[in-house]
C-alpha atoms as a PDB file:
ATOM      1  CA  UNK A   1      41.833 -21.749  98.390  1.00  0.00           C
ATOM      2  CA  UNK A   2      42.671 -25.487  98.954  1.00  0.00           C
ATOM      3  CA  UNK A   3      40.200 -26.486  96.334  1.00  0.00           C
ATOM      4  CA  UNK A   4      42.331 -24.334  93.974  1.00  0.00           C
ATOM      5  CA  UNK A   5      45.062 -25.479  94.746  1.00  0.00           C
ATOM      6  CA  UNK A   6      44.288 -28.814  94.152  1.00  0.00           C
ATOM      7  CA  UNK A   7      43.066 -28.123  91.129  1.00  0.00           C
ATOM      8  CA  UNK A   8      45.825 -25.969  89.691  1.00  0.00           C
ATOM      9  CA  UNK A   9      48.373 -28.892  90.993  1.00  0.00           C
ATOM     10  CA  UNK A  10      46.304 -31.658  89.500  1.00  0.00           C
ATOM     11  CA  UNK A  11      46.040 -29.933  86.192  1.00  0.00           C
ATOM     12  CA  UNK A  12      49.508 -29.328  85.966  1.00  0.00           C
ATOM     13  CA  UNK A  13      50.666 -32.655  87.010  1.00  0.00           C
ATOM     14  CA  UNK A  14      48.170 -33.843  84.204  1.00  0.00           C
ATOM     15  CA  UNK A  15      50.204 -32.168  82.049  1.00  0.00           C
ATOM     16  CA  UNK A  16      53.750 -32.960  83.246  1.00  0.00           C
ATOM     17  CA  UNK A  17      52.667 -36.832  82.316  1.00  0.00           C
ATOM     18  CA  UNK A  18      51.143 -36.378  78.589  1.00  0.00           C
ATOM     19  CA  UNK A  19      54.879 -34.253  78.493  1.00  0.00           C
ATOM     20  CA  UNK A  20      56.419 -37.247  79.550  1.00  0.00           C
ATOM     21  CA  UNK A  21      54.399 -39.814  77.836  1.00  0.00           C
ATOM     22  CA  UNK A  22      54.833 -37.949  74.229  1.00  0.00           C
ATOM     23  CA  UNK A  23      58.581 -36.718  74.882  1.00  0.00           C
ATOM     24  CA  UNK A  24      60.093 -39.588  72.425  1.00  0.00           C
ATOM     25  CA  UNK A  25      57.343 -38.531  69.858  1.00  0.00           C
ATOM     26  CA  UNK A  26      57.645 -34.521  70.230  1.00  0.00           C
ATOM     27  CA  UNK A  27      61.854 -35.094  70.329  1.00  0.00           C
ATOM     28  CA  UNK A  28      61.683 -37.211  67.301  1.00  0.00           C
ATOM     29  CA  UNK A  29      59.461 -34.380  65.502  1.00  0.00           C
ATOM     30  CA  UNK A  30      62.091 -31.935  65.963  1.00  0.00           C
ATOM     31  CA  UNK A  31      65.424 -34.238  65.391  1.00  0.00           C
ATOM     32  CA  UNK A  32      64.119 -36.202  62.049  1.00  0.00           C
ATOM     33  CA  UNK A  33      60.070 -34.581  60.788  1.00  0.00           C
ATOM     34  CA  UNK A  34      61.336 -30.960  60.782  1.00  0.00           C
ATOM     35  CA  UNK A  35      64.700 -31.479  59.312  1.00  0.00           C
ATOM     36  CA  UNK A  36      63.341 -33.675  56.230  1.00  0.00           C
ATOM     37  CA  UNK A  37      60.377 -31.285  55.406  1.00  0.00           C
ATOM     38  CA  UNK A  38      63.664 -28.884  55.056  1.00  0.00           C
ATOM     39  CA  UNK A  39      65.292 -31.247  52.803  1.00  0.00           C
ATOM     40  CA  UNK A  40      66.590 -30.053  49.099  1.00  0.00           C
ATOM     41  CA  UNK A  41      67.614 -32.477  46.895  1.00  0.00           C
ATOM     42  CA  UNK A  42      71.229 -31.585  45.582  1.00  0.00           C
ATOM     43  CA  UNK A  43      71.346 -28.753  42.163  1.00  0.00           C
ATOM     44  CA  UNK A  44      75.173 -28.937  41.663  1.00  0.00           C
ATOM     45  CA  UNK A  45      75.017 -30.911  38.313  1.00  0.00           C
ATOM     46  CA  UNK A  46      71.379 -30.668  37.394  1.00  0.00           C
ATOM     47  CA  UNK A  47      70.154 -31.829  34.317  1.00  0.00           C
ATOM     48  CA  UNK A  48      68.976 -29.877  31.076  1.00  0.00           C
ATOM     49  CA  UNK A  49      66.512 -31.083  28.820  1.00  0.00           C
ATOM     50  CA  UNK A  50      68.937 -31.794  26.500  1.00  0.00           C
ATOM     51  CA  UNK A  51      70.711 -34.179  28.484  1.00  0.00           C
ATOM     52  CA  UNK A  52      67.895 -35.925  29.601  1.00  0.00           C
ATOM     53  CA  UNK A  53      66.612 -36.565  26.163  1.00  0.00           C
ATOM     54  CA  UNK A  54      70.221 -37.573  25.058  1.00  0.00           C
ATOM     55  CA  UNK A  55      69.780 -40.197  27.927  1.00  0.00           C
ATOM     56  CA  UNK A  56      66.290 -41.219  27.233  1.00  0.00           C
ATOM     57  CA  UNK A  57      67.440 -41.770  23.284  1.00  0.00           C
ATOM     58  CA  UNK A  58      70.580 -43.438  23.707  1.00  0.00           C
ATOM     59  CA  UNK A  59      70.472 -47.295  22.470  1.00  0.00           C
ATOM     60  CA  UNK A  60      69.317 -49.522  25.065  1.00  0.00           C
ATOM     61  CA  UNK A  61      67.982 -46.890  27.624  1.00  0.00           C
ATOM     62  CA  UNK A  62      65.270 -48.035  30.187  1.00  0.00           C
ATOM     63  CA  UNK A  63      62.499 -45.322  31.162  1.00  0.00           C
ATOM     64  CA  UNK A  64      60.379 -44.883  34.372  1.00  0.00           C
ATOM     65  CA  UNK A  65      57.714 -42.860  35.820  1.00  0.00           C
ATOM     66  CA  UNK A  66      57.601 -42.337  39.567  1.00  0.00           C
ATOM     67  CA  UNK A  67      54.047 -42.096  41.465  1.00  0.00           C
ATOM     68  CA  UNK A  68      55.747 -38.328  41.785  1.00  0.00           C
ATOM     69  CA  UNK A  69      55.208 -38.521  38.036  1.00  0.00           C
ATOM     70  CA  UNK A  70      58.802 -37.544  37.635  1.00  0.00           C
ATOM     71  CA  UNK A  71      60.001 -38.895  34.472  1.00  0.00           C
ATOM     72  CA  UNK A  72      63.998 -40.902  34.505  1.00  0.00           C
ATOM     73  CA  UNK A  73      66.004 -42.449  31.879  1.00  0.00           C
ATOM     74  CA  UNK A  74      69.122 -44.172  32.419  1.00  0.00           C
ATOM     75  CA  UNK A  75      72.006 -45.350  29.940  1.00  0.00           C
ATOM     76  CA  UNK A  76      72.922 -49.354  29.704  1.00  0.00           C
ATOM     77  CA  UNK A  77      74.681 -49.688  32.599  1.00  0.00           C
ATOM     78  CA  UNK A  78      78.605 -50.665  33.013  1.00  0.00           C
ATOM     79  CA  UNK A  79      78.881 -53.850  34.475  1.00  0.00           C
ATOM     80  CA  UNK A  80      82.056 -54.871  36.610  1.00  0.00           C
ATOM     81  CA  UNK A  81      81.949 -58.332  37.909  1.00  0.00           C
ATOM     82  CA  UNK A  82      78.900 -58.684  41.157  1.00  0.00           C
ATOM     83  CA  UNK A  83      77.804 -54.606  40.129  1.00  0.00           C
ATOM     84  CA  UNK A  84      76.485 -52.459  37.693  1.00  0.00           C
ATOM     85  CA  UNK A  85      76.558 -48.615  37.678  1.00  0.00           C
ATOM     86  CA  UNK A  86      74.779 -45.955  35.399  1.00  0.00           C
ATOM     87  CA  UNK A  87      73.497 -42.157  35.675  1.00  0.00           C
ATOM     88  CA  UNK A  88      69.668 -40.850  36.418  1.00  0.00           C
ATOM     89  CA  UNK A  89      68.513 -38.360  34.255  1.00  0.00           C
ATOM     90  CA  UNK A  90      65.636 -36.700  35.509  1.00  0.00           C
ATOM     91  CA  UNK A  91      62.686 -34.430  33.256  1.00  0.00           C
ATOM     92  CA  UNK A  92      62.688 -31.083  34.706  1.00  0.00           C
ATOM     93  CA  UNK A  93      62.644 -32.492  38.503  1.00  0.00           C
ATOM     94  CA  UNK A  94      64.389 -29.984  39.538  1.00  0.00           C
ATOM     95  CA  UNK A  95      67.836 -31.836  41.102  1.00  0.00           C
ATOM     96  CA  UNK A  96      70.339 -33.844  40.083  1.00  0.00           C
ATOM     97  CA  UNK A  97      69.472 -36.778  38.751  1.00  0.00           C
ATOM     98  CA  UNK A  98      72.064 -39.196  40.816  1.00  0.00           C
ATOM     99  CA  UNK A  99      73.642 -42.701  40.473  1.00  0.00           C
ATOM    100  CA  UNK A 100      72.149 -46.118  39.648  1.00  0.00           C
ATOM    101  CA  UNK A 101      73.442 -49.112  41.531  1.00  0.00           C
ATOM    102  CA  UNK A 102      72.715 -52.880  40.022  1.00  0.00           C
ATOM    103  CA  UNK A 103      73.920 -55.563  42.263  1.00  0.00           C
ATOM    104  CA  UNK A 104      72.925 -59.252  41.566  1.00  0.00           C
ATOM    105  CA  UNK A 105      70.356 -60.810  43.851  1.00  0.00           C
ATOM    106  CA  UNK A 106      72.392 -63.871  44.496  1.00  0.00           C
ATOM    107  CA  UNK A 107      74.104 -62.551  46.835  1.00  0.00           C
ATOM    108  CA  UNK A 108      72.836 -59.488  47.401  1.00  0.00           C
ATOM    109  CA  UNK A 109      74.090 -55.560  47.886  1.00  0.00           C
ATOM    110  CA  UNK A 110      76.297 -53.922  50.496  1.00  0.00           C
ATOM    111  CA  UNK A 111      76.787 -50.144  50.081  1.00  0.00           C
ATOM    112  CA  UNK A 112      76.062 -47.297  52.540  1.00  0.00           C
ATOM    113  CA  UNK A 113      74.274 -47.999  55.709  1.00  0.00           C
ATOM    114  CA  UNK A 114      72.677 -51.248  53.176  1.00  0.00           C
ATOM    115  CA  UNK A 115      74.229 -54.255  54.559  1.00  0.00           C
ATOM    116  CA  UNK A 116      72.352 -56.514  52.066  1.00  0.00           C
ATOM    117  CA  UNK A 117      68.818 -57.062  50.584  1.00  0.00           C
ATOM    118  CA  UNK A 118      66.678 -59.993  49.937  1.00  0.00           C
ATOM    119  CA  UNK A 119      64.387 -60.358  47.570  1.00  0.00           C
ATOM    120  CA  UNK A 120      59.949 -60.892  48.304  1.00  0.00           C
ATOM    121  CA  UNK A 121      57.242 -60.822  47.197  1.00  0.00           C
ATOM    122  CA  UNK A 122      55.574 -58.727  44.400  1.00  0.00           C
ATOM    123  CA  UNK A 123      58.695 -56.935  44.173  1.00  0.00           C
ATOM    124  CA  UNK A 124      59.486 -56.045  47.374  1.00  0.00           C
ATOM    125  CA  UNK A 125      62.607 -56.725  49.479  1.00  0.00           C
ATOM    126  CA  UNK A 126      63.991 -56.830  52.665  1.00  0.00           C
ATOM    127  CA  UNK A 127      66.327 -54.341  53.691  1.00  0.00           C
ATOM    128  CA  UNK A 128      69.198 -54.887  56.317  1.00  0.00           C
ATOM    129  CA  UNK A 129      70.912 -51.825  57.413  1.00  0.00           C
ATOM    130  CA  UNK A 130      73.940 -51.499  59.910  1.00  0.00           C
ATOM    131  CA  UNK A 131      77.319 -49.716  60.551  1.00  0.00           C
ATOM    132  CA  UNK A 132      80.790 -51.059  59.748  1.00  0.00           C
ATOM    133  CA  UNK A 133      82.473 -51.524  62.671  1.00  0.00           C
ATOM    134  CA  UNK A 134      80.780 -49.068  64.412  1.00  0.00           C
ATOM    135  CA  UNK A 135      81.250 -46.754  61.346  1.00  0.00           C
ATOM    136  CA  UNK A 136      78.788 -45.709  59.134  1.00  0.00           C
ATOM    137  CA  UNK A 137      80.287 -46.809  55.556  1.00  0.00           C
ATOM    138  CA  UNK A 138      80.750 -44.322  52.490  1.00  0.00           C
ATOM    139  CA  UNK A 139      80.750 -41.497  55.467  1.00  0.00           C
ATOM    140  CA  UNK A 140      84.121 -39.684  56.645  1.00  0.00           C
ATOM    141  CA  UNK A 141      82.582 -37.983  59.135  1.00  0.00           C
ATOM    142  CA  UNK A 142      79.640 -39.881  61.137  1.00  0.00           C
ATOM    143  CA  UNK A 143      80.361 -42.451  63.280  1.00  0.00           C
ATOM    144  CA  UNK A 144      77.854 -44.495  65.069  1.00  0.00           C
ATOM    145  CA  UNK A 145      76.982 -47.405  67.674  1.00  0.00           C
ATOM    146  CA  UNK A 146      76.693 -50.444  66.669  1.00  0.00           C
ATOM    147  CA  UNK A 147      73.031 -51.025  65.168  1.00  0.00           C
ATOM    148  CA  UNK A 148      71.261 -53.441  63.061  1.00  0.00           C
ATOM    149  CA  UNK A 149      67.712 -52.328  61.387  1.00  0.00           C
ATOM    150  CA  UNK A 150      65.701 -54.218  58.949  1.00  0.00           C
ATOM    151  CA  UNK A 151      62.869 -52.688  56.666  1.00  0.00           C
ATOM    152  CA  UNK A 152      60.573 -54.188  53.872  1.00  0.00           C
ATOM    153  CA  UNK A 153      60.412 -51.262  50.849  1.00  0.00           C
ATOM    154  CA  UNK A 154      58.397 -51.682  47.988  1.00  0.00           C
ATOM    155  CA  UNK A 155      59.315 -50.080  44.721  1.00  0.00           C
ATOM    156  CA  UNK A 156      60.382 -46.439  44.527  1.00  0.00           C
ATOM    157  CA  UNK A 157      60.046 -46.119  48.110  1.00  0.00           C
ATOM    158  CA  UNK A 158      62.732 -43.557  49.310  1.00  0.00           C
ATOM    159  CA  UNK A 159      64.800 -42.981  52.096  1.00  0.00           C
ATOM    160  CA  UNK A 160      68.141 -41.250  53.621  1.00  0.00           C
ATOM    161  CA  UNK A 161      70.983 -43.789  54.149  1.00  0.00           C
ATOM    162  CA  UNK A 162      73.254 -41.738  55.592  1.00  0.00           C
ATOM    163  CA  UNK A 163      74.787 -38.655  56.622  1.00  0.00           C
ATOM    164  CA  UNK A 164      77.636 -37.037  54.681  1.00  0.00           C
ATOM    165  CA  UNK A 165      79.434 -34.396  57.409  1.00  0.00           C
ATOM    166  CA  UNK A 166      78.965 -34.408  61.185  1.00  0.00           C
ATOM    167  CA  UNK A 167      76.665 -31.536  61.364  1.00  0.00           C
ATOM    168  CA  UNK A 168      73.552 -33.369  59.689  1.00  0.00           C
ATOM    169  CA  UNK A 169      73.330 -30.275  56.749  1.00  0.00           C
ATOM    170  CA  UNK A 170      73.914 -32.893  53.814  1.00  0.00           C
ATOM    171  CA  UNK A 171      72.923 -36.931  53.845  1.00  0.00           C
ATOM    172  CA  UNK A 172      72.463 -39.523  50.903  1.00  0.00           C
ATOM    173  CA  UNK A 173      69.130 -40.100  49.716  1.00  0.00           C
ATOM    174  CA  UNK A 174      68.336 -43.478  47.953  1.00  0.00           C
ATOM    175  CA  UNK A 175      65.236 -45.015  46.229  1.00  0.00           C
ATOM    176  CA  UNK A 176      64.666 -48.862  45.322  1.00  0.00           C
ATOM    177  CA  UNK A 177      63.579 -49.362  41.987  1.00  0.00           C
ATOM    178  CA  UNK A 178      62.823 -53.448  42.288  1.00  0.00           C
ATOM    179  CA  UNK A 179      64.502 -55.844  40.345  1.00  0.00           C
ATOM    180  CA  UNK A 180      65.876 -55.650  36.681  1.00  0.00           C
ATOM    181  CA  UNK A 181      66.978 -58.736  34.706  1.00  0.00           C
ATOM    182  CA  UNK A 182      70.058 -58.041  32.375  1.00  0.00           C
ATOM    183  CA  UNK A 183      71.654 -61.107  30.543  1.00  0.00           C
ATOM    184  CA  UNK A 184      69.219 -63.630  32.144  1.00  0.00           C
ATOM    185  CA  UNK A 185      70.498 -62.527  35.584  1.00  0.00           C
ATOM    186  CA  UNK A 186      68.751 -60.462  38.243  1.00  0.00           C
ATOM    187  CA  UNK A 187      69.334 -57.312  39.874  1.00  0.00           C
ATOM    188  CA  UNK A 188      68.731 -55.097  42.495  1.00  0.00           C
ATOM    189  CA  UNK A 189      68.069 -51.915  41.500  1.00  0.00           C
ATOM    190  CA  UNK A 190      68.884 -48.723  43.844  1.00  0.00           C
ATOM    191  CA  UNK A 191      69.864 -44.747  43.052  1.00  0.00           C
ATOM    192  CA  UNK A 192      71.344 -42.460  45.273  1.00  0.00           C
ATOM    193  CA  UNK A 193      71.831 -39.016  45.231  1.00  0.00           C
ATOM    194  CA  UNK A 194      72.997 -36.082  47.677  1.00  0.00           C
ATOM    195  CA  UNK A 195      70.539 -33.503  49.959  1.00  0.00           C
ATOM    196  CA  UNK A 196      70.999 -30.598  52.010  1.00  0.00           C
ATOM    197  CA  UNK A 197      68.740 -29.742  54.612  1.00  0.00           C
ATOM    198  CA  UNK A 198      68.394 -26.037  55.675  1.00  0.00           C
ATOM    199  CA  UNK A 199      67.393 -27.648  59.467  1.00  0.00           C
ATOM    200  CA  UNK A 200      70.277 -29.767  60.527  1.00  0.00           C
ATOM    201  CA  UNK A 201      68.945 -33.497  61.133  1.00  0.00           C
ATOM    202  CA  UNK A 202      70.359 -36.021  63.541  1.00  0.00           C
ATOM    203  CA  UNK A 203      72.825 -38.036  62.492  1.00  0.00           C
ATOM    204  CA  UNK A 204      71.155 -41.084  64.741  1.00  0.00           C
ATOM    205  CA  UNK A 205      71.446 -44.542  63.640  1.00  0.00           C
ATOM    206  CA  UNK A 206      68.988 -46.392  62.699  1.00  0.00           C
ATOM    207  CA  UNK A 207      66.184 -43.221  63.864  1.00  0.00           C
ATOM    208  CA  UNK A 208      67.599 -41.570  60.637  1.00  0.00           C
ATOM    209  CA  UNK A 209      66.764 -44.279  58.506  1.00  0.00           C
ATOM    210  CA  UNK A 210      63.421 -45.664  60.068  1.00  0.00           C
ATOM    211  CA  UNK A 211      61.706 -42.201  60.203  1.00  0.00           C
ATOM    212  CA  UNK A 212      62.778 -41.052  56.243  1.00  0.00           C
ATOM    213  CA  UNK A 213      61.372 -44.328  55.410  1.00  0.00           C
ATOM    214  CA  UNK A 214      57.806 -42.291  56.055  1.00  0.00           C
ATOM    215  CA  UNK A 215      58.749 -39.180  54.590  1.00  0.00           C
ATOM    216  CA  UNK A 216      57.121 -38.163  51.134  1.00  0.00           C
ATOM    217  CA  UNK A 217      60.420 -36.929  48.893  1.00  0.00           C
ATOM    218  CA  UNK A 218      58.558 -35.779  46.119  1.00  0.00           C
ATOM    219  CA  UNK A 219      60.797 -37.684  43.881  1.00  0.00           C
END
């Protein structure tokens, strides 16, 4: 009887310590992995054909394929002094296509959770994110600690930037796209669009960020 009981107890404090080893990993499964494989890029204004081949053959449009091999065009975009903006169209990808952002290298970007980006090597950059105060900025309704999170992306990689109401159902979703010159000056190159997520994610800053950074979007 004593051996069995040692052996039950033994067992079971075996596994009370891989519970307690893998608790960070198993919570962050069920707070970030399972809302994102949830994720639904928004529909609300999603493009026809027709629009996106009235984008792709408007003068001056730039093209792209992503390793998705989603098709986007976007318009020349509307410069106003540091910035640039323009819309994504999108070929049949099934959400809307969302908004470009162009900001000039020198000095950088600052939008969302971004608090700037610096430019490497073979067109990759260096992404600093943090809040605003302890906000989060472009987001009424998530606040946060104070954080600071840096990231290298390469081009198209994707990830959410933010939530957009307090119970985690819709966030901002943005992909870098490298650097564009326009008028012999260079820009970033970011889009951004919105997502609801049928599984409610946390709104945890930077978690939120770091672990969308490894999620495939499909985009």
């Amino acid at each position: 009887m004593n051996n069995n009981f040692l052996f039950i107890f033994s067992a079971l404090m075996v596994f009370v310590i891989l519970i307690a080893i893998n608790y960070d990993a198993i919570d962050d499964f069920y707070k970030f992995s399972v809302p994102l494989n949830s994720l639904e890029l928004s529909k609300d204004f999603q493009d026809t054909p027709e629009q996106f081949e009235k984008t792709k053959n408007l003068e001056n449009s730039t093209c792209f394929t992503t390793p998705s091999m989603n098709e986007f065009c976007y318009g020349e975009p509307r410069m106003r002094g540091e910035t640039g903006t323009s819309y994504l169209a999108g070929n049949n990808v099934g959400f809307d296509g969302g908004y470009m952002h162009f900001d000039k290298v020198n000095p950088g970007t600052s939008y969302f959770t971004i608090k700037n980006i610096k430019e490497m090597e073979d067109d990759s950059a260096l992404i600093t994110f943090g809040d605003r105060d302890g906000k989060v900025a472009g987001s009424f309704f998530t606040s946060s600690e104070d954080f600071e999170f840096t990231a290298t992306v390469n081009r198209f990689d994707t990830f959410v930037s933010n939530c957009n109401n307090e119970d985690g159902t819709n966030v901002r979703v943005v992909q870098y796209l490298g650097i564009q010159t326009i008028d012999d000056v260079d820009f970033f190159v970011t889009w951004y669009t919105s997502a609801n997520l049928q599984t409610p994610i946390a709104c945890d800053y930077p978690k939120i960020i770091e672990h969308s950074l490894n999620h495939d979007f499909g985009i």
